[in-house]
Protein backbone atom coordinates (compact mmCIF):
# COMPACT_ATOMS: atom_id res chain seq x y z
CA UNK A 1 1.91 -59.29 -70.37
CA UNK A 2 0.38 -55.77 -71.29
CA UNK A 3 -2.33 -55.97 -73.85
CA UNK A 4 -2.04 -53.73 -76.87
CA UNK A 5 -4.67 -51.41 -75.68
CA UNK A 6 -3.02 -50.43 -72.93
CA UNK A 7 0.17 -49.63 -74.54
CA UNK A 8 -1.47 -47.09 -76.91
CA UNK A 9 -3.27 -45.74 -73.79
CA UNK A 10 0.03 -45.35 -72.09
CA UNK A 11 1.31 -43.30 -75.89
CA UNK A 12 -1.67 -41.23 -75.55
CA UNK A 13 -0.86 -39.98 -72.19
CA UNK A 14 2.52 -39.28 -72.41
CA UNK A 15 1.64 -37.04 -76.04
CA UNK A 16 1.13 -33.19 -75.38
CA UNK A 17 -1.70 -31.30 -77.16
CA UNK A 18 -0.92 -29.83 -80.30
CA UNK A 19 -0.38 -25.75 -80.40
CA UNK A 20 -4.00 -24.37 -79.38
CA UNK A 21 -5.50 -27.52 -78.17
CA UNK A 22 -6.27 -28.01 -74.70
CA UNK A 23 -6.25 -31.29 -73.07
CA UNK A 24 -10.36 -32.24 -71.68
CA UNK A 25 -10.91 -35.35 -69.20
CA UNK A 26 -13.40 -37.84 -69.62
CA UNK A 27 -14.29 -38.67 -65.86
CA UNK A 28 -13.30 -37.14 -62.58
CA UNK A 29 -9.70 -37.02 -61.21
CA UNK A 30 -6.81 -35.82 -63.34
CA UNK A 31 -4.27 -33.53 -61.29
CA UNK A 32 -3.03 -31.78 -64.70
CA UNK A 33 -4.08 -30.53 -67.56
CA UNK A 34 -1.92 -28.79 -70.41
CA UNK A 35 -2.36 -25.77 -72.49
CA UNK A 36 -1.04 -24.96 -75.63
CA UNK A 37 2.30 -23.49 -73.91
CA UNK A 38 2.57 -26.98 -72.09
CA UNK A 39 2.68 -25.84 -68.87
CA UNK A 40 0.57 -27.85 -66.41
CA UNK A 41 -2.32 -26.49 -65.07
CA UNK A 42 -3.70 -27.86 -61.57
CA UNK A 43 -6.87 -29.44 -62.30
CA UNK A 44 -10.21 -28.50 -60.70
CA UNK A 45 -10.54 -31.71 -59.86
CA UNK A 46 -7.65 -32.35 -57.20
CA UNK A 47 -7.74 -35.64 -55.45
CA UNK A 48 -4.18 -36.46 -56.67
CA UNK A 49 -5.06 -39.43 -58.48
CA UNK A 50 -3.84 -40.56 -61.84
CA UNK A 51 -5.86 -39.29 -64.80
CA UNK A 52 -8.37 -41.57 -66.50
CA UNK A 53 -7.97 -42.99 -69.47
CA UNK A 54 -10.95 -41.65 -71.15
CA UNK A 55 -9.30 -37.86 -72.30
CA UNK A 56 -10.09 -36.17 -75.29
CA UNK A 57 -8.52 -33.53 -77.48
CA UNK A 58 -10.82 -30.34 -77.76
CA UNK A 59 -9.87 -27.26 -79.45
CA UNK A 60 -10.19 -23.82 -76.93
CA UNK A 61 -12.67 -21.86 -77.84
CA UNK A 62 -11.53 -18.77 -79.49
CA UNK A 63 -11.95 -15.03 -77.40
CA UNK A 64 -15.36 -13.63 -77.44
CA UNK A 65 -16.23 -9.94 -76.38
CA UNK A 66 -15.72 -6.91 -78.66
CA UNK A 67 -13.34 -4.11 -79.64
CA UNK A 68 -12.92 -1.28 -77.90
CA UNK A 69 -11.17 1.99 -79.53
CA UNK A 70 -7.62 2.86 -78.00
CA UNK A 71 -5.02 1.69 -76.10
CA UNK A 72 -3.94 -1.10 -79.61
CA UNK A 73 -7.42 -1.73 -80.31
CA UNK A 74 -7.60 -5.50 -79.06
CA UNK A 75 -10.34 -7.38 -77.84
CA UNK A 76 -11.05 -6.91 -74.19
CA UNK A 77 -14.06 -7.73 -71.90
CA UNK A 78 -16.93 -5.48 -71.41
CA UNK A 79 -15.11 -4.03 -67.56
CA UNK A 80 -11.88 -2.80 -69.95
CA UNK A 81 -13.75 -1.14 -72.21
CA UNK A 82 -16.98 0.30 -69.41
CA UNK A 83 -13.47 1.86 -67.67
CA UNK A 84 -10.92 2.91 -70.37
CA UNK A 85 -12.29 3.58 -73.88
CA UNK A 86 -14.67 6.32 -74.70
CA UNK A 87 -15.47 4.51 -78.39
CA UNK A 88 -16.55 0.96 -78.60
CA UNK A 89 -16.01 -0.99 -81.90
CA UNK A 90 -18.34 -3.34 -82.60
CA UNK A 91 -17.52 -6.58 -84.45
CA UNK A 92 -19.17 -9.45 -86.26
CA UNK A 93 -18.30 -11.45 -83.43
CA UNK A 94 -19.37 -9.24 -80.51
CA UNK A 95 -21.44 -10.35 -78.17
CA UNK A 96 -24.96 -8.27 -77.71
CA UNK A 97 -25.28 -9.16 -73.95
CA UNK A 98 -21.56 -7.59 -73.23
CA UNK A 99 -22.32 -5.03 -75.57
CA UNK A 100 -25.28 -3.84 -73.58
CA UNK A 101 -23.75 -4.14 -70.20
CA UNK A 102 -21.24 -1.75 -71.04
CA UNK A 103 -23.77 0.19 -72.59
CA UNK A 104 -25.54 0.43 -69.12
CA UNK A 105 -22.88 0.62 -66.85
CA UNK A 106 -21.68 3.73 -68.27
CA UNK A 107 -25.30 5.43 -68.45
CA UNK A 108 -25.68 4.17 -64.91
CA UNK A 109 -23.31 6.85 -63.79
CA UNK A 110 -24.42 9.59 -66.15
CA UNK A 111 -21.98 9.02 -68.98
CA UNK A 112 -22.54 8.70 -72.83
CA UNK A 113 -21.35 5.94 -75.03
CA UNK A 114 -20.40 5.91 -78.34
CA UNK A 115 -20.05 2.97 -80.90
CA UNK A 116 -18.78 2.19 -84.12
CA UNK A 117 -19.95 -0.30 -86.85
CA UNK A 118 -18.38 -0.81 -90.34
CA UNK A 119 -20.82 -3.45 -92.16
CA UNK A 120 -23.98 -4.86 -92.04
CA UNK A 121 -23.28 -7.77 -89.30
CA UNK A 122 -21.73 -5.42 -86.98
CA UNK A 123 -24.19 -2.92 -87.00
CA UNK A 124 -26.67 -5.83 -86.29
CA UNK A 125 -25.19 -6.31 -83.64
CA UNK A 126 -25.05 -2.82 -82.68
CA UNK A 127 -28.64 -3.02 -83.01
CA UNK A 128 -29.75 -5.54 -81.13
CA UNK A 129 -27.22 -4.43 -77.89
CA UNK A 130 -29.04 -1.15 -77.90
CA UNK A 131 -32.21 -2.98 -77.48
CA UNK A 132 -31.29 -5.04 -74.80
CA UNK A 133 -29.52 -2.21 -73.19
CA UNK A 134 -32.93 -0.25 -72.90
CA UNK A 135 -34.04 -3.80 -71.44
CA UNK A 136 -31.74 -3.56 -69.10
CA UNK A 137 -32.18 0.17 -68.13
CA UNK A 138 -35.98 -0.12 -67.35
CA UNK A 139 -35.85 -2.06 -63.94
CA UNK A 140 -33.26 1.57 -62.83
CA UNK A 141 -36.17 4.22 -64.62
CA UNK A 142 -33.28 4.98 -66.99
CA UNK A 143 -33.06 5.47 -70.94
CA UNK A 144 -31.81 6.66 -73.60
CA UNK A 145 -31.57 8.12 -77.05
CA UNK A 146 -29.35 7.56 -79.82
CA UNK A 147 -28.30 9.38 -82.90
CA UNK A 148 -27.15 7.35 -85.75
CA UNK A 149 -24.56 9.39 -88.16
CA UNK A 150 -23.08 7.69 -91.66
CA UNK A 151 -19.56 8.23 -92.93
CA UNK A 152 -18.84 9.24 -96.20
CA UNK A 153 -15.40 6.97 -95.65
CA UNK A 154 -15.26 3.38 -95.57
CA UNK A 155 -13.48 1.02 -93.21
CA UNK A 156 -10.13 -0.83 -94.89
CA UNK A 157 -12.64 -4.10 -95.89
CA UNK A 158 -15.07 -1.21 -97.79
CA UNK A 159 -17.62 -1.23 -95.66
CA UNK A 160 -19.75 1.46 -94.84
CA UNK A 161 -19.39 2.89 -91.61
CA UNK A 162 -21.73 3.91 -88.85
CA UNK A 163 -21.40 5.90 -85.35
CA UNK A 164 -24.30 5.84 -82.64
CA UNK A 165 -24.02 7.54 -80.12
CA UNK A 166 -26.19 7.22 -76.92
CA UNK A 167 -27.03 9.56 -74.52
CA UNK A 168 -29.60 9.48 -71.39
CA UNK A 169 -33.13 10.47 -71.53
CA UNK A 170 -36.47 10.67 -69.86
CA UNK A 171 -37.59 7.41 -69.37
CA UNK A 172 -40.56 6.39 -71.60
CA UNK A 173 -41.99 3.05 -72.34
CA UNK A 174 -40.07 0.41 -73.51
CA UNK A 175 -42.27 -0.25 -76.71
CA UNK A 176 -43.15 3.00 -78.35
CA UNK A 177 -45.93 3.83 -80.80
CA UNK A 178 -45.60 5.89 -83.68
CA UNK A 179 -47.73 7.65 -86.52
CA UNK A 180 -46.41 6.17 -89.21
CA UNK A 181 -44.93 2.43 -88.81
CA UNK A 182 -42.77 0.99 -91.99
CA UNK A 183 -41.41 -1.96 -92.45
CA UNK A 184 -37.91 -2.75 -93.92
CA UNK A 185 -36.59 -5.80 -95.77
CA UNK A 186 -33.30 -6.70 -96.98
CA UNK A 187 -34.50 -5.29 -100.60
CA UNK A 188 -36.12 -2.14 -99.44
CA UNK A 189 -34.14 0.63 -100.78
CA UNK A 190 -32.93 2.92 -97.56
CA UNK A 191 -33.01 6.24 -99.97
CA UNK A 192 -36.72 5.65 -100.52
CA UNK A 193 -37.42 4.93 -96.68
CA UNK A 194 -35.30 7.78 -95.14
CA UNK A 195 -37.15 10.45 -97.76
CA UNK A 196 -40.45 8.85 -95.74
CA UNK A 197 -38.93 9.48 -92.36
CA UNK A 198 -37.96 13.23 -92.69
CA UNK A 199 -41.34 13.87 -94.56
CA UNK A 200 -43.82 12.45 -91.64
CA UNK A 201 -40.98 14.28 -89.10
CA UNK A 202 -41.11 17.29 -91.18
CA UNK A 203 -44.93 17.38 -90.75
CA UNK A 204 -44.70 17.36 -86.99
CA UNK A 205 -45.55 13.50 -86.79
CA UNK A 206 -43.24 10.45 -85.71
CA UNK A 207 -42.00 7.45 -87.23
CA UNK A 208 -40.90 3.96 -86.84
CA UNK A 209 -38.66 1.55 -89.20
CA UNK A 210 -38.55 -2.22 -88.60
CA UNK A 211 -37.46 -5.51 -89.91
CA UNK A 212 -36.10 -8.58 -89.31
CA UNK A 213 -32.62 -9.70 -89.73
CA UNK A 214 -28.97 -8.68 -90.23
CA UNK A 215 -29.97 -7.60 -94.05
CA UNK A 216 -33.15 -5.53 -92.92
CA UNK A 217 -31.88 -3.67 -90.07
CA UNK A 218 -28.58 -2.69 -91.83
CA UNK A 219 -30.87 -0.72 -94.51
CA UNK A 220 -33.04 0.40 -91.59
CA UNK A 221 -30.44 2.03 -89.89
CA UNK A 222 -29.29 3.29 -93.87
CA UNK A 223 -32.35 5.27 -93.79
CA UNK A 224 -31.90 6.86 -90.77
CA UNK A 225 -28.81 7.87 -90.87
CA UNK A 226 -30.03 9.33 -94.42
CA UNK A 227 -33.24 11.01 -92.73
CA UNK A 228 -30.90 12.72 -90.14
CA UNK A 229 -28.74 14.38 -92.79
CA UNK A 230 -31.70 15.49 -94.34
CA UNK A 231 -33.22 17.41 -91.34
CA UNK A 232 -29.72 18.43 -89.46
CA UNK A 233 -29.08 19.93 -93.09
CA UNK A 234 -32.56 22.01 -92.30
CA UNK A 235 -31.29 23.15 -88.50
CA UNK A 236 -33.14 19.62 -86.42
CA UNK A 237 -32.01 16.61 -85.16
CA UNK A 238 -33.22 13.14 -85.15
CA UNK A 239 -32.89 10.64 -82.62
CA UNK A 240 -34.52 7.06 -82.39
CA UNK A 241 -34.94 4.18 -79.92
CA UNK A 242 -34.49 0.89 -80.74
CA UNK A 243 -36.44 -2.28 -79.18
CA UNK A 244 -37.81 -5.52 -79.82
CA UNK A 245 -41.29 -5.51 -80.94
CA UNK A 246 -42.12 -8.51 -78.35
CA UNK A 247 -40.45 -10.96 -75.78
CA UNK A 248 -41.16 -13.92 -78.04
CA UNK A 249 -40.04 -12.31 -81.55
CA UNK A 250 -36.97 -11.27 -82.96
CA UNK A 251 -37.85 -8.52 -84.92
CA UNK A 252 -36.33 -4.87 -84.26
CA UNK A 253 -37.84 -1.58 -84.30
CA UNK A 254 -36.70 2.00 -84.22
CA UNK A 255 -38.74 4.82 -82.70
CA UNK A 256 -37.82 7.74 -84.46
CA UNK A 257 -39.12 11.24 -83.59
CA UNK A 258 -37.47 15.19 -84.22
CA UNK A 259 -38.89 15.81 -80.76
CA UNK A 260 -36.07 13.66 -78.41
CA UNK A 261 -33.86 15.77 -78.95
């Protein structure tokens, strides 16, 4: 006589997944799997032996990389985007890592990259993929520059909306040092700080803006897109260089000088 435990083992295997699930195994062995379309998968595993009693129900894990402009505008990994799209959107959700790699695939062979940011996660992001980009590009002697512009127009959701676009330079040290360090926070006001960038860059000195955190670096890169209005208006042009202050800390900093350009 079958006990009642294995009756509701023998209802559990014969269920499929509900839509978007994915059906995990608890120990070694099962020869299918099923996906949300319930079409078996062969399993990894192989063997052909029955699968264990032990499975679980585990949702998939949603699609991570980031958007790339053209071609419908979906998300695609960072080899789609390093060979068809000219304009990168970055998301919320983008990963920095894949960010960067496309970043310095594309510089690897002598072409610029351009990316777009509408808010202040995204442009975090942004942020902190140019920095590890620049990580990347030190063990090839390669680097580059970036100019930060701010549109007037706002993306559908309202927010604001920045472009940077990167282009290859002489390499110079990873960490830079600068005349006149400031530091951001989420309540510094970027009009205030980008009126102190063009004035030390109008007086033939450079500058640096840093902070820590999604709400710090969104003003920080406020300012100078502000700053660079201010001195393309007067015939210059300001570019900056993002990196990490150290290997152990998380805080951001922009190099920001007239001269790079």
């Amino acid at each position: 006589t079958r006990t009642l435990t294995e009756k509701l083992m023998d209802r559990s295997r014969s269920r499929s997944p509900p839509p978007g699930w994915v059906r995990r195994t608890g120990g070694g062995g099962p020869d299918r799997s099923y996906r949300s379309n319930d079409r078996p998968r062969h399993s990894p595993y192989g063997g052909g032996r029955e699968r264990p009693a032990g499975h679980r129900y585990e949702e998939a894990p949603p699609s991570r990389g980031f958007r790339g402009g053209g071609g419908g505008g979906g998300r695609r990994n960072s080899e789609d985007l390093n060979d068809r799209d000219t304009v990168m959107r970055v998301s919320g959700t983008s990963l920095p890592q894949a960010v960067a790699g496309a970043i310095s695939k594309r510089l690897r062979v002598g072409t610029p990259s351009t990316l777009d940011a509408a808010g202040e996660y995204p442009t975090f992001q942004t942020v902190k993929a140019l920095a590890i980009a620049r990580k990347f590009l030190e063990e090839d002697r390669l680097d580059f520059k970036v100019r930060i512009e701010y549109f007037n127009d706002r993306s559908p959701a309202g927010d604001k909306l920045f472009r940077f676009t990167v282009q290859r330079d002489r390499q110079s040290s990873y960490r830079l040092n600068c005349d006149h360090p400031m530091k951001v926070s989420g309540a510094t006001r970027p009009g205030s700080t980008a009126g102190a960038i063009a004035h030390d860059l109008r007086g033939g000195m450079s500058a640096s803006v840093s902070g820590l955190g999604s709400a710090s670096i969104f003003n920080a890169v406020q300012a100078i897109a502000l700053a660079a209005g201010y001195i393309r208006e007067e015939g210059g042009d300001l570019w900056c260089k993002p990196f990490y202050v150290s290997s152990e800390s998380n805080v951001l900093e922009f190099f920001i000088d007239q001269q790079t350009a």
